[in-house]
C-alpha atoms as a PDB file:
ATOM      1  CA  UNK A   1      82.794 131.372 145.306  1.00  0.00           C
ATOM      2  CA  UNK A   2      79.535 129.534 145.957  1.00  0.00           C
ATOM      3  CA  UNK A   3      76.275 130.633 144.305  1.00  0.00           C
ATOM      4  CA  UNK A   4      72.807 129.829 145.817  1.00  0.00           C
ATOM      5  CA  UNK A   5      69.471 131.685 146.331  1.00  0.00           C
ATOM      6  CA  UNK A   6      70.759 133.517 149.188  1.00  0.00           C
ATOM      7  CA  UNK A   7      73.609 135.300 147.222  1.00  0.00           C
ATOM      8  CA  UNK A   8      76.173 134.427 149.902  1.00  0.00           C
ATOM      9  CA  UNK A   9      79.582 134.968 148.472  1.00  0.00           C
ATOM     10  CA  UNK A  10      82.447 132.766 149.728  1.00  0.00           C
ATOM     11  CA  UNK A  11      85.755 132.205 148.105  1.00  0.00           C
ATOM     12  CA  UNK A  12      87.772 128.821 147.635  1.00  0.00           C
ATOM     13  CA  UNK A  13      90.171 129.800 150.336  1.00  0.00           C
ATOM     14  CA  UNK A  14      86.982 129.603 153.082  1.00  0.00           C
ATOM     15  CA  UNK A  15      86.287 126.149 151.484  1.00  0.00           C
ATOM     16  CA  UNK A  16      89.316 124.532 151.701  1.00  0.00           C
ATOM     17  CA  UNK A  17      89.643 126.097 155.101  1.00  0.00           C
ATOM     18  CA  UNK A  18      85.964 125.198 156.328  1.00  0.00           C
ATOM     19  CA  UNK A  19      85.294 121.875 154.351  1.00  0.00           C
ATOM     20  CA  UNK A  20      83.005 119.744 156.949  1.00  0.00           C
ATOM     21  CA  UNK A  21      81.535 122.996 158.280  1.00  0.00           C
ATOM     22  CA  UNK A  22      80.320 123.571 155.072  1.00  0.00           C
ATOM     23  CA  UNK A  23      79.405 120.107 154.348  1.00  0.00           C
ATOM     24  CA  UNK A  24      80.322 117.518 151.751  1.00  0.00           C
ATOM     25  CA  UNK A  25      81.629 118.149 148.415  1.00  0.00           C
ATOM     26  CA  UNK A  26      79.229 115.848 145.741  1.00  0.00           C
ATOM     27  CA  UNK A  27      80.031 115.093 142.461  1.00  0.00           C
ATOM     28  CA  UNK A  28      77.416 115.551 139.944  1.00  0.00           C
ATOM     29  CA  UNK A  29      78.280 112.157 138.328  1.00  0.00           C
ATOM     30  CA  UNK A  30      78.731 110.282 141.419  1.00  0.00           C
ATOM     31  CA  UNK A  31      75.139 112.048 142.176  1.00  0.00           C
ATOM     32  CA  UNK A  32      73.146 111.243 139.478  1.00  0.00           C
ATOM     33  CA  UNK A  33      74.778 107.205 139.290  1.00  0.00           C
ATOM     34  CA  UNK A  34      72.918 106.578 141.806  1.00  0.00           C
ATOM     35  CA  UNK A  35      69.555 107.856 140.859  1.00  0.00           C
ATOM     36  CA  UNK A  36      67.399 104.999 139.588  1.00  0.00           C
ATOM     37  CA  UNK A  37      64.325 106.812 137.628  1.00  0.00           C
ATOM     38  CA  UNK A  38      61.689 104.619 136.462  1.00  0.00           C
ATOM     39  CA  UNK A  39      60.503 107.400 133.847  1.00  0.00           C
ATOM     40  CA  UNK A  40      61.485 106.798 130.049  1.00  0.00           C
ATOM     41  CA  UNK A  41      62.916 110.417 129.356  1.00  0.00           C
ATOM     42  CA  UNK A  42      66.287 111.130 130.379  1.00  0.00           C
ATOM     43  CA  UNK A  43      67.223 113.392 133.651  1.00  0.00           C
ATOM     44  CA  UNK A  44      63.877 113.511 135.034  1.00  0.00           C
ATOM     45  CA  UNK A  45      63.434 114.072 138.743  1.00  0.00           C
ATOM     46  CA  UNK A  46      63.775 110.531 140.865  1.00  0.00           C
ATOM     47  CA  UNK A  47      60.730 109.306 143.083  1.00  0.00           C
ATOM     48  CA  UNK A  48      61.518 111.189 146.481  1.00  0.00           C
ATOM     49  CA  UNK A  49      62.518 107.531 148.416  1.00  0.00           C
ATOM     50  CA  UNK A  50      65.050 107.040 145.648  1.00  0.00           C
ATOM     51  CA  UNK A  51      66.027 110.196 145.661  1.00  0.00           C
ATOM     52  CA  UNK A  52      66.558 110.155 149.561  1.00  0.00           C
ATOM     53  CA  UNK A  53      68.221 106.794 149.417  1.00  0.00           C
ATOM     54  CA  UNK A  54      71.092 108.088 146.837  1.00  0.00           C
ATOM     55  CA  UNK A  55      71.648 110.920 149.002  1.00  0.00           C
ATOM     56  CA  UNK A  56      71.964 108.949 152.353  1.00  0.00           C
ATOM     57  CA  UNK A  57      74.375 106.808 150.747  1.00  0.00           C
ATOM     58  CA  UNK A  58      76.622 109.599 150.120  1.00  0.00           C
ATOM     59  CA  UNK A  59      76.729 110.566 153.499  1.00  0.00           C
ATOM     60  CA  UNK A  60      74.626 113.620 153.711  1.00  0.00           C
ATOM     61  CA  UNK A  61      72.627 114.317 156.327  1.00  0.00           C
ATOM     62  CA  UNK A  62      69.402 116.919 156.467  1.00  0.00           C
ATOM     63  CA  UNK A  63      71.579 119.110 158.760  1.00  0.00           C
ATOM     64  CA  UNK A  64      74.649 119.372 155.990  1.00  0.00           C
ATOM     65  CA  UNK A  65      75.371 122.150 153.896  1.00  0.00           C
ATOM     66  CA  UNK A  66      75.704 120.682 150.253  1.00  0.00           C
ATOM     67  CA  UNK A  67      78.655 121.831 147.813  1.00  0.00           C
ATOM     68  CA  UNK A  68      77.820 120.887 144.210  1.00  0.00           C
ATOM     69  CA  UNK A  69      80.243 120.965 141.646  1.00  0.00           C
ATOM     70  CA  UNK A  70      81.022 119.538 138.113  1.00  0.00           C
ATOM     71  CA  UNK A  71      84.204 119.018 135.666  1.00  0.00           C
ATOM     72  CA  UNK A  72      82.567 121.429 133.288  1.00  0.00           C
ATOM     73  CA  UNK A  73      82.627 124.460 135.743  1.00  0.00           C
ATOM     74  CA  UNK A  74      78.650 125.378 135.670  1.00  0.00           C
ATOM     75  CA  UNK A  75      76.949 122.832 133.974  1.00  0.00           C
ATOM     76  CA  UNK A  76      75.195 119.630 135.666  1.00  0.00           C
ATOM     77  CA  UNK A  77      76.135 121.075 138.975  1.00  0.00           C
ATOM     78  CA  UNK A  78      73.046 123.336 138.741  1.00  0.00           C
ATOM     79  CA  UNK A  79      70.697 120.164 138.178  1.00  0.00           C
ATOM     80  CA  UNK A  80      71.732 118.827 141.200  1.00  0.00           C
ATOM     81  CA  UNK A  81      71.314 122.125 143.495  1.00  0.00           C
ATOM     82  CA  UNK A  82      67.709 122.569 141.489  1.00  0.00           C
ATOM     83  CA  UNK A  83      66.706 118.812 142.442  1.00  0.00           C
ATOM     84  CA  UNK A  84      67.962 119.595 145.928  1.00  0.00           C
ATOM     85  CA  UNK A  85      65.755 122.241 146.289  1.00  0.00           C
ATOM     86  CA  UNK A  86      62.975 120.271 144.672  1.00  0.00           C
ATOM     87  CA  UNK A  87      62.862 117.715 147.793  1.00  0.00           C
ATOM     88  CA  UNK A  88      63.320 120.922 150.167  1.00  0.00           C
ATOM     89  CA  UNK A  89      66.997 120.639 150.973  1.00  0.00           C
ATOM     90  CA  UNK A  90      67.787 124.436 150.642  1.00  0.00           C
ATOM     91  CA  UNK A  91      71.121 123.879 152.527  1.00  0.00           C
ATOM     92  CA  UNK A  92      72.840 123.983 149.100  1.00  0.00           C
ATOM     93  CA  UNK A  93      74.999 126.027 146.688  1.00  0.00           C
ATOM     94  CA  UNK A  94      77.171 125.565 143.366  1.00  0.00           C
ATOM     95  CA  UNK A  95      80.387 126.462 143.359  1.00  0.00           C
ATOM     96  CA  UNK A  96      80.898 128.967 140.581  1.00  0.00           C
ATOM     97  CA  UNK A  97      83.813 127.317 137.870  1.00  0.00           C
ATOM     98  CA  UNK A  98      83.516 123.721 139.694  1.00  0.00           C
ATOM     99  CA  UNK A  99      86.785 121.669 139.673  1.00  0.00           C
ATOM    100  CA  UNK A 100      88.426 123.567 136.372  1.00  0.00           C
ATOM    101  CA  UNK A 101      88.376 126.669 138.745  1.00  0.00           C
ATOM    102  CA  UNK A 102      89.193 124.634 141.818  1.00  0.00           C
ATOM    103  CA  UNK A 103      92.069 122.910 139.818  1.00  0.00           C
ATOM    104  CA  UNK A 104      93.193 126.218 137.874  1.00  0.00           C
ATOM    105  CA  UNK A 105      94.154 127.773 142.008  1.00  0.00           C
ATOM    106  CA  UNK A 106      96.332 125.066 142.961  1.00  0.00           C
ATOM    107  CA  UNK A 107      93.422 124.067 145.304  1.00  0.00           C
ATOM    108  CA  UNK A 108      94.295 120.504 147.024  1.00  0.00           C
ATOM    109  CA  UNK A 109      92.623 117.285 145.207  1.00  0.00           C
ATOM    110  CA  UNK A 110      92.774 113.704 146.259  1.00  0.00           C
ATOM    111  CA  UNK A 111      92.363 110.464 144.139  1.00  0.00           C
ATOM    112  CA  UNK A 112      90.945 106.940 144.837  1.00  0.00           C
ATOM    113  CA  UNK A 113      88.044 105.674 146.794  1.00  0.00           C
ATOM    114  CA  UNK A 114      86.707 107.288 149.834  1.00  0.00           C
ATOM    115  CA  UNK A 115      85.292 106.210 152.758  1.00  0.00           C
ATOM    116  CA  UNK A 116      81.620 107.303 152.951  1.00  0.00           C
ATOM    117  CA  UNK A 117      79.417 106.283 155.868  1.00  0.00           C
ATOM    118  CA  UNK A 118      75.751 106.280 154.706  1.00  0.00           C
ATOM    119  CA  UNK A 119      73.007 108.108 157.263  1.00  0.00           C
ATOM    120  CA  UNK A 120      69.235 108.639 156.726  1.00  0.00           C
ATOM    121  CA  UNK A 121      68.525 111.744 154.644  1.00  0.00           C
ATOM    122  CA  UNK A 122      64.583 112.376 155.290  1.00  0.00           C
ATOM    123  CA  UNK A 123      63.336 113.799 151.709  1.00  0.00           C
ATOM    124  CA  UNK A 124      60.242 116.264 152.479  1.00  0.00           C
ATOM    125  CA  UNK A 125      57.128 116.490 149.665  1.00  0.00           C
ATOM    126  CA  UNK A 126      58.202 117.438 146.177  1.00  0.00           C
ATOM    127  CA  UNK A 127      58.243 121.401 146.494  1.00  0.00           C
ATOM    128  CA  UNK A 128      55.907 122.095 143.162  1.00  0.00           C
ATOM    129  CA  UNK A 129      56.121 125.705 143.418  1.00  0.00           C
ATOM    130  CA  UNK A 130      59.673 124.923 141.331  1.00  0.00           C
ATOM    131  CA  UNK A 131      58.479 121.923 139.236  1.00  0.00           C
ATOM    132  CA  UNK A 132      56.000 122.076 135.826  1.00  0.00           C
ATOM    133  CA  UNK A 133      54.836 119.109 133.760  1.00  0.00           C
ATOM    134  CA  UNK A 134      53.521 118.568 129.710  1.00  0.00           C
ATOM    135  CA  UNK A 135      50.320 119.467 130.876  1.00  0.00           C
ATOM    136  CA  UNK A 136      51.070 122.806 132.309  1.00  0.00           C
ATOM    137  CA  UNK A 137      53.343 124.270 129.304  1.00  0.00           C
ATOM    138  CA  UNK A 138      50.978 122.905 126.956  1.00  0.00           C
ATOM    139  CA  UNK A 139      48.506 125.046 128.284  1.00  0.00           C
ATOM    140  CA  UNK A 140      50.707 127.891 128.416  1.00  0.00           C
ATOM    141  CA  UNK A 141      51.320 127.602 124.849  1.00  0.00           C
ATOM    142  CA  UNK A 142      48.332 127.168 123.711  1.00  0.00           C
ATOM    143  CA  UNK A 143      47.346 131.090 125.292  1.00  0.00           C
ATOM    144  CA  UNK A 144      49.412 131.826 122.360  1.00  0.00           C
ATOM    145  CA  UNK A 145      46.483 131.764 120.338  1.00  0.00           C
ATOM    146  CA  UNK A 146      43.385 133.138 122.925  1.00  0.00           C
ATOM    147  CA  UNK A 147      45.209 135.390 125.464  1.00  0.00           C
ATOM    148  CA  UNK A 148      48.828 135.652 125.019  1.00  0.00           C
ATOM    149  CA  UNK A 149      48.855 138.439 128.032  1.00  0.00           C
ATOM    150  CA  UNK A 150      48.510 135.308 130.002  1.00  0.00           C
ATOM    151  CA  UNK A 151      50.949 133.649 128.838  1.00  0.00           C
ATOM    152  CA  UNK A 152      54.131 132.661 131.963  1.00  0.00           C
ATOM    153  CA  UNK A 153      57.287 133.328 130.356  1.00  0.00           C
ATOM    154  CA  UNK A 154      59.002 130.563 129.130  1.00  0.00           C
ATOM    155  CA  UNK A 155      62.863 130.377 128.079  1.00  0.00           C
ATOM    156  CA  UNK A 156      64.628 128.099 126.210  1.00  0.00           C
ATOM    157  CA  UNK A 157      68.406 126.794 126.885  1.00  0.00           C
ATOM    158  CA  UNK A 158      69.298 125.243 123.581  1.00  0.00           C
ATOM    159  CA  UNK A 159      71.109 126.589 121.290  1.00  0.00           C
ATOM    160  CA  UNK A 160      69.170 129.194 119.074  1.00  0.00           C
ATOM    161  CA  UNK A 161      69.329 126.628 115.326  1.00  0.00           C
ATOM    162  CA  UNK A 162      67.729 124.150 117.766  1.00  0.00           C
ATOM    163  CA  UNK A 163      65.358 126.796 119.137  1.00  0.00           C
ATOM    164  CA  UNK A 164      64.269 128.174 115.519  1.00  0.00           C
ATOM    165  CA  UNK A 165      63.731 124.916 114.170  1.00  0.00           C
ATOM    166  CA  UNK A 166      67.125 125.708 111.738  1.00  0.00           C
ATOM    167  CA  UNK A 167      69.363 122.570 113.236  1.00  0.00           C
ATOM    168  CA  UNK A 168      67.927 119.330 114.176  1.00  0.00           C
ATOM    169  CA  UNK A 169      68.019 118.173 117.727  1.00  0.00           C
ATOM    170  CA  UNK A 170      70.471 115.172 118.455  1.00  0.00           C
ATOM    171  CA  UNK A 171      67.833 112.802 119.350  1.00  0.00           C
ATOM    172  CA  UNK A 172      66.411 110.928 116.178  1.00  0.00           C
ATOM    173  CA  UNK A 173      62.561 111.244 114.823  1.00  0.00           C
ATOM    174  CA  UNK A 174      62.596 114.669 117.107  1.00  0.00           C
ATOM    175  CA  UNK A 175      61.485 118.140 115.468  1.00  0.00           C
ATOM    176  CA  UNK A 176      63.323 121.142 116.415  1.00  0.00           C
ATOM    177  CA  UNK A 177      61.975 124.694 117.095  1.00  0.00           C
ATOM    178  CA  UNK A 178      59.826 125.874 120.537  1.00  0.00           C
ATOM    179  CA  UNK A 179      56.969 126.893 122.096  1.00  0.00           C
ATOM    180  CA  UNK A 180      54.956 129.603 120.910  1.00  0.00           C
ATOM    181  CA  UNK A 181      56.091 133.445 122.155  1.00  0.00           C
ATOM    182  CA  UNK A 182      59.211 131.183 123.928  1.00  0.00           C
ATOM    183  CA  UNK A 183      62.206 133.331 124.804  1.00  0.00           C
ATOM    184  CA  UNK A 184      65.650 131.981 123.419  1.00  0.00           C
ATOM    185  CA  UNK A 185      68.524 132.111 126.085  1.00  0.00           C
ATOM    186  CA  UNK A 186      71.306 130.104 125.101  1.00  0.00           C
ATOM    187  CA  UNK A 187      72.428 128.448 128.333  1.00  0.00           C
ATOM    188  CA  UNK A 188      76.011 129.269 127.058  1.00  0.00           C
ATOM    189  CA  UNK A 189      74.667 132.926 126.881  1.00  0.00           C
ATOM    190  CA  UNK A 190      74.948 132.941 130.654  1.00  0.00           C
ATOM    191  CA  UNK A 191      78.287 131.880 131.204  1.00  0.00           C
ATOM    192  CA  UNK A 192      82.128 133.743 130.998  1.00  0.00           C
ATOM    193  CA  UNK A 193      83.897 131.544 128.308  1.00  0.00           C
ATOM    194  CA  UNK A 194      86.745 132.791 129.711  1.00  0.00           C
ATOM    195  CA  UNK A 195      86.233 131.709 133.101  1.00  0.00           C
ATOM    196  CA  UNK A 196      84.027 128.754 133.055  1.00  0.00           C
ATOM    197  CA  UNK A 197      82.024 130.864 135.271  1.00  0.00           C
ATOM    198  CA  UNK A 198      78.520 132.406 135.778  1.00  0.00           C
ATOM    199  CA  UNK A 199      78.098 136.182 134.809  1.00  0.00           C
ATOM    200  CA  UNK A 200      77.951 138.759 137.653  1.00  0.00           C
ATOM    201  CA  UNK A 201      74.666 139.602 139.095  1.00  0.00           C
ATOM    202  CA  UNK A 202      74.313 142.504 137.011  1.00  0.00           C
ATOM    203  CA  UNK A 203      75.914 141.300 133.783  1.00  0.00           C
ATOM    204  CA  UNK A 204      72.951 138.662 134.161  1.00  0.00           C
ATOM    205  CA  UNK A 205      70.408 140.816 134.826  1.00  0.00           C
ATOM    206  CA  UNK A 206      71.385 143.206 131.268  1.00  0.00           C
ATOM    207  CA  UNK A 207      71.418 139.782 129.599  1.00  0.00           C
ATOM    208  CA  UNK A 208      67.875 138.929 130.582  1.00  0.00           C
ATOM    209  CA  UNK A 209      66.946 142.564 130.036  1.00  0.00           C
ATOM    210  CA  UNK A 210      67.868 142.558 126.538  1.00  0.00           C
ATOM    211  CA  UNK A 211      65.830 139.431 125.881  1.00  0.00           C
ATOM    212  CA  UNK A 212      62.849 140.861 127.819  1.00  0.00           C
ATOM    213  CA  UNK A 213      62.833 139.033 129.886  1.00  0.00           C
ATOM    214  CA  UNK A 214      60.069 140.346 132.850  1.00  0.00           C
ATOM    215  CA  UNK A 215      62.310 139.113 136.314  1.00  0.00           C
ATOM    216  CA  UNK A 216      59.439 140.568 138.660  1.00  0.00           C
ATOM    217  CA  UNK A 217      56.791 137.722 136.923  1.00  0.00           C
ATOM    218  CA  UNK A 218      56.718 133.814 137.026  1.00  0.00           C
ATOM    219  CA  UNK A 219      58.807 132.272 134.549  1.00  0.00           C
ATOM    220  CA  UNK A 220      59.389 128.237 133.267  1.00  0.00           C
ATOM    221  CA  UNK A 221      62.948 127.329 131.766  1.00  0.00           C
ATOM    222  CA  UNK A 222      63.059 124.429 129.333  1.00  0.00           C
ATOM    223  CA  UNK A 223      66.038 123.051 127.126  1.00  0.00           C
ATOM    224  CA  UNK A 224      66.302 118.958 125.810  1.00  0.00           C
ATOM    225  CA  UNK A 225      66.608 117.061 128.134  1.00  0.00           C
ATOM    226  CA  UNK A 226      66.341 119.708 132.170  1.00  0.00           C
ATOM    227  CA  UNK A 227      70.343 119.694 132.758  1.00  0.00           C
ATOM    228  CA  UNK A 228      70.709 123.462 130.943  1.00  0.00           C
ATOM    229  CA  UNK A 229      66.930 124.692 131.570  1.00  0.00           C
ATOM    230  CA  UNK A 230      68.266 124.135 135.338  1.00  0.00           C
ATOM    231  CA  UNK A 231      71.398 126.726 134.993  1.00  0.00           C
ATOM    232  CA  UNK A 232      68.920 129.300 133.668  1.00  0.00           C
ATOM    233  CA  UNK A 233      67.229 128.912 136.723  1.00  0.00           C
ATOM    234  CA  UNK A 234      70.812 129.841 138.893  1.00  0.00           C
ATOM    235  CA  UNK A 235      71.283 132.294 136.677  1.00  0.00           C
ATOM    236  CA  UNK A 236      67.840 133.622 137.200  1.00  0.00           C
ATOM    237  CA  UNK A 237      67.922 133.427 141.166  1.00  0.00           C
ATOM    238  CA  UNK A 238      71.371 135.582 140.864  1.00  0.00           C
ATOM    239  CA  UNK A 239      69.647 138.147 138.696  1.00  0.00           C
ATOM    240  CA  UNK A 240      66.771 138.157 141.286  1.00  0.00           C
ATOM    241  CA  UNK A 241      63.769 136.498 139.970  1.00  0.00           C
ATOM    242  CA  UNK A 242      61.638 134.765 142.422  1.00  0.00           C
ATOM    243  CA  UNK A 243      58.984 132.942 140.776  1.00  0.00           C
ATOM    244  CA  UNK A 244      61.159 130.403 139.127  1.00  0.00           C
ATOM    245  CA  UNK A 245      59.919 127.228 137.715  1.00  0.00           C
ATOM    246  CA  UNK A 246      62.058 123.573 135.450  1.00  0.00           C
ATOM    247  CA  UNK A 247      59.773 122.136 132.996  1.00  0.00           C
ATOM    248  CA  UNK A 248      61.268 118.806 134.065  1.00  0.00           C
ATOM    249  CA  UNK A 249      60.085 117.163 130.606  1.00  0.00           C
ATOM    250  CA  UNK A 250      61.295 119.743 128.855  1.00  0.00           C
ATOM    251  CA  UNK A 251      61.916 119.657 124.782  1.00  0.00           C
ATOM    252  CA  UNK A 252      62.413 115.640 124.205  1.00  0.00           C
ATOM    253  CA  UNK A 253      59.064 115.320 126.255  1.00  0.00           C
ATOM    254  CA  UNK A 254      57.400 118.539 124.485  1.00  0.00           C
ATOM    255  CA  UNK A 255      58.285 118.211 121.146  1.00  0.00           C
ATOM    256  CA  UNK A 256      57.207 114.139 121.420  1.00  0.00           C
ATOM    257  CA  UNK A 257      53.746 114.823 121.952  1.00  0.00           C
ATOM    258  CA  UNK A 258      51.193 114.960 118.853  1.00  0.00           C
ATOM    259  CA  UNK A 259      49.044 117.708 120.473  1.00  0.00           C
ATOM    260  CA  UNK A 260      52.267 119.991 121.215  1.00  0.00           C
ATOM    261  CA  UNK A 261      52.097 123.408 119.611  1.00  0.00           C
ATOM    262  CA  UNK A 262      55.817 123.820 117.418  1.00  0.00           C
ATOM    263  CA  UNK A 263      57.044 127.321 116.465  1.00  0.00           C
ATOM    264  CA  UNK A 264      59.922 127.180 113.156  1.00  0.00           C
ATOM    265  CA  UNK A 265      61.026 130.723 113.129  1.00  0.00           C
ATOM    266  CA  UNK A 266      63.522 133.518 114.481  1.00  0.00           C
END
């Protein structure tokens, strides 16, 4: 099935069926090749004219409805739909397990280069409603100290070692641990191992409930790098949240900073 803010449901045998009425199927990878950033962290979000440009060339049009998938089954798929919905392309939905799930039903596949027309895909304004920079969780944390009641929640991808400063991140000279009053939610946390899938709407919403996790207030997900801090914000959408927001930095932009506040605890 696909999963997208709307919480339509539609299974594999109405894709292969309705392919073009539902628009193209993108690959994450051959996505994010052609996304040129000028920014020196890694998976930021692309100017808008470069991201419009990388879309074009893939064919897709403003009018298309936009199939995102990935070889993991929910993983980099949900950075795509995110940044789609950054640039105000709403047309677009994951589809829950990606290829493995695709693959597993006998689902037809197809090797070898394809013929892909490019058209003009107008990007509109960078929707910041769903976007927040250094200088926005910084202040967050730092209410941590004067008025934590005003604190937005903030939850954290990586894995919990990572997250309580016990494990070391993987890139060099970076410190581990989180922001102050963060909420750990291991990205993994909201996935079926034994499906490659996302939970069910209310499995998700017990999982976020046992964290305490507040869905009727504004939240910010982070993780290293944005890919995983972008499937907690699916996973949120599913669960019902509204007010849903990628710290696009995230922790290799946080925890690079000398005035960044660093929690090393449970």
């Amino acid at each position: 099935m696909f999963l997208q803010a709307s919480i339509r449901r539609l299974s594999l045998n109405q894709l292969q069926r309705n392919v073009r009425m539902f628009g193209n199927l993108v690959s994450t990878e051959e996505l994010a090749s052609n996304l040129d950033t000028s920014v020196d962290l890694p998976h930021m979000l692309p100017a808008p004219e470069v991201f419009a440009k990388a879309v074009g060339n893939l064919g897709i049009s403003n009018d298309d409805q936009v199939v995102v998938y990935d070889t993991a089954g929910i993983f980099s798929a949900c950075r795509v739909y995110w940044t789609f919905k950054a640039f105000g392309h709403n047309r677009v939905s994951v589809l829950n397990g990606g290829l493995p799930a695709w693959i597993k039903e006998n689902r037809p596949t197809e090797s070898g280069n394809v013929d892909i027309k490019p058209v003009e895909f107008k990007v509109k304004p960078l929707d910041e409603s769903l976007v927040r920079d250094y200088k926005t969780v910084l202040a967050n944390a730092k209410l941590a100290e004067t008025n934590p009641q005003q604190q937005i929640q903030v939850l954290d991808a990586r894995p919990k070692a990572r997250f309580t400063g016990e494990a070391p991140e993987p890139r060099a000279g970076l410190s581990s641990g989180h922001m102050p009053n963060s909420i750990s939610v291991p990205f993994n946390e909201v996935i079926d191992p034994a499906k490659g899938e996302l939970l069910d709407d209310e499995s998700l919403r017990k999982l976020f409930a046992s964290k305490n996790v507040d869905l009727t207030k504004p939240m910010i997900t982070s993780c290293g790098s944005g890919i995983t801090a972008s499937i907690l914000y699916l996973a949120l959408e599913r669960a019902g949240a509204k007010d849903i927001a990628v710290y696009d930095g995230s922790w290799t932009e946080y925890a690079d900073k000398k005035d960044s506040l660093i929690i090393k605890s449970g």
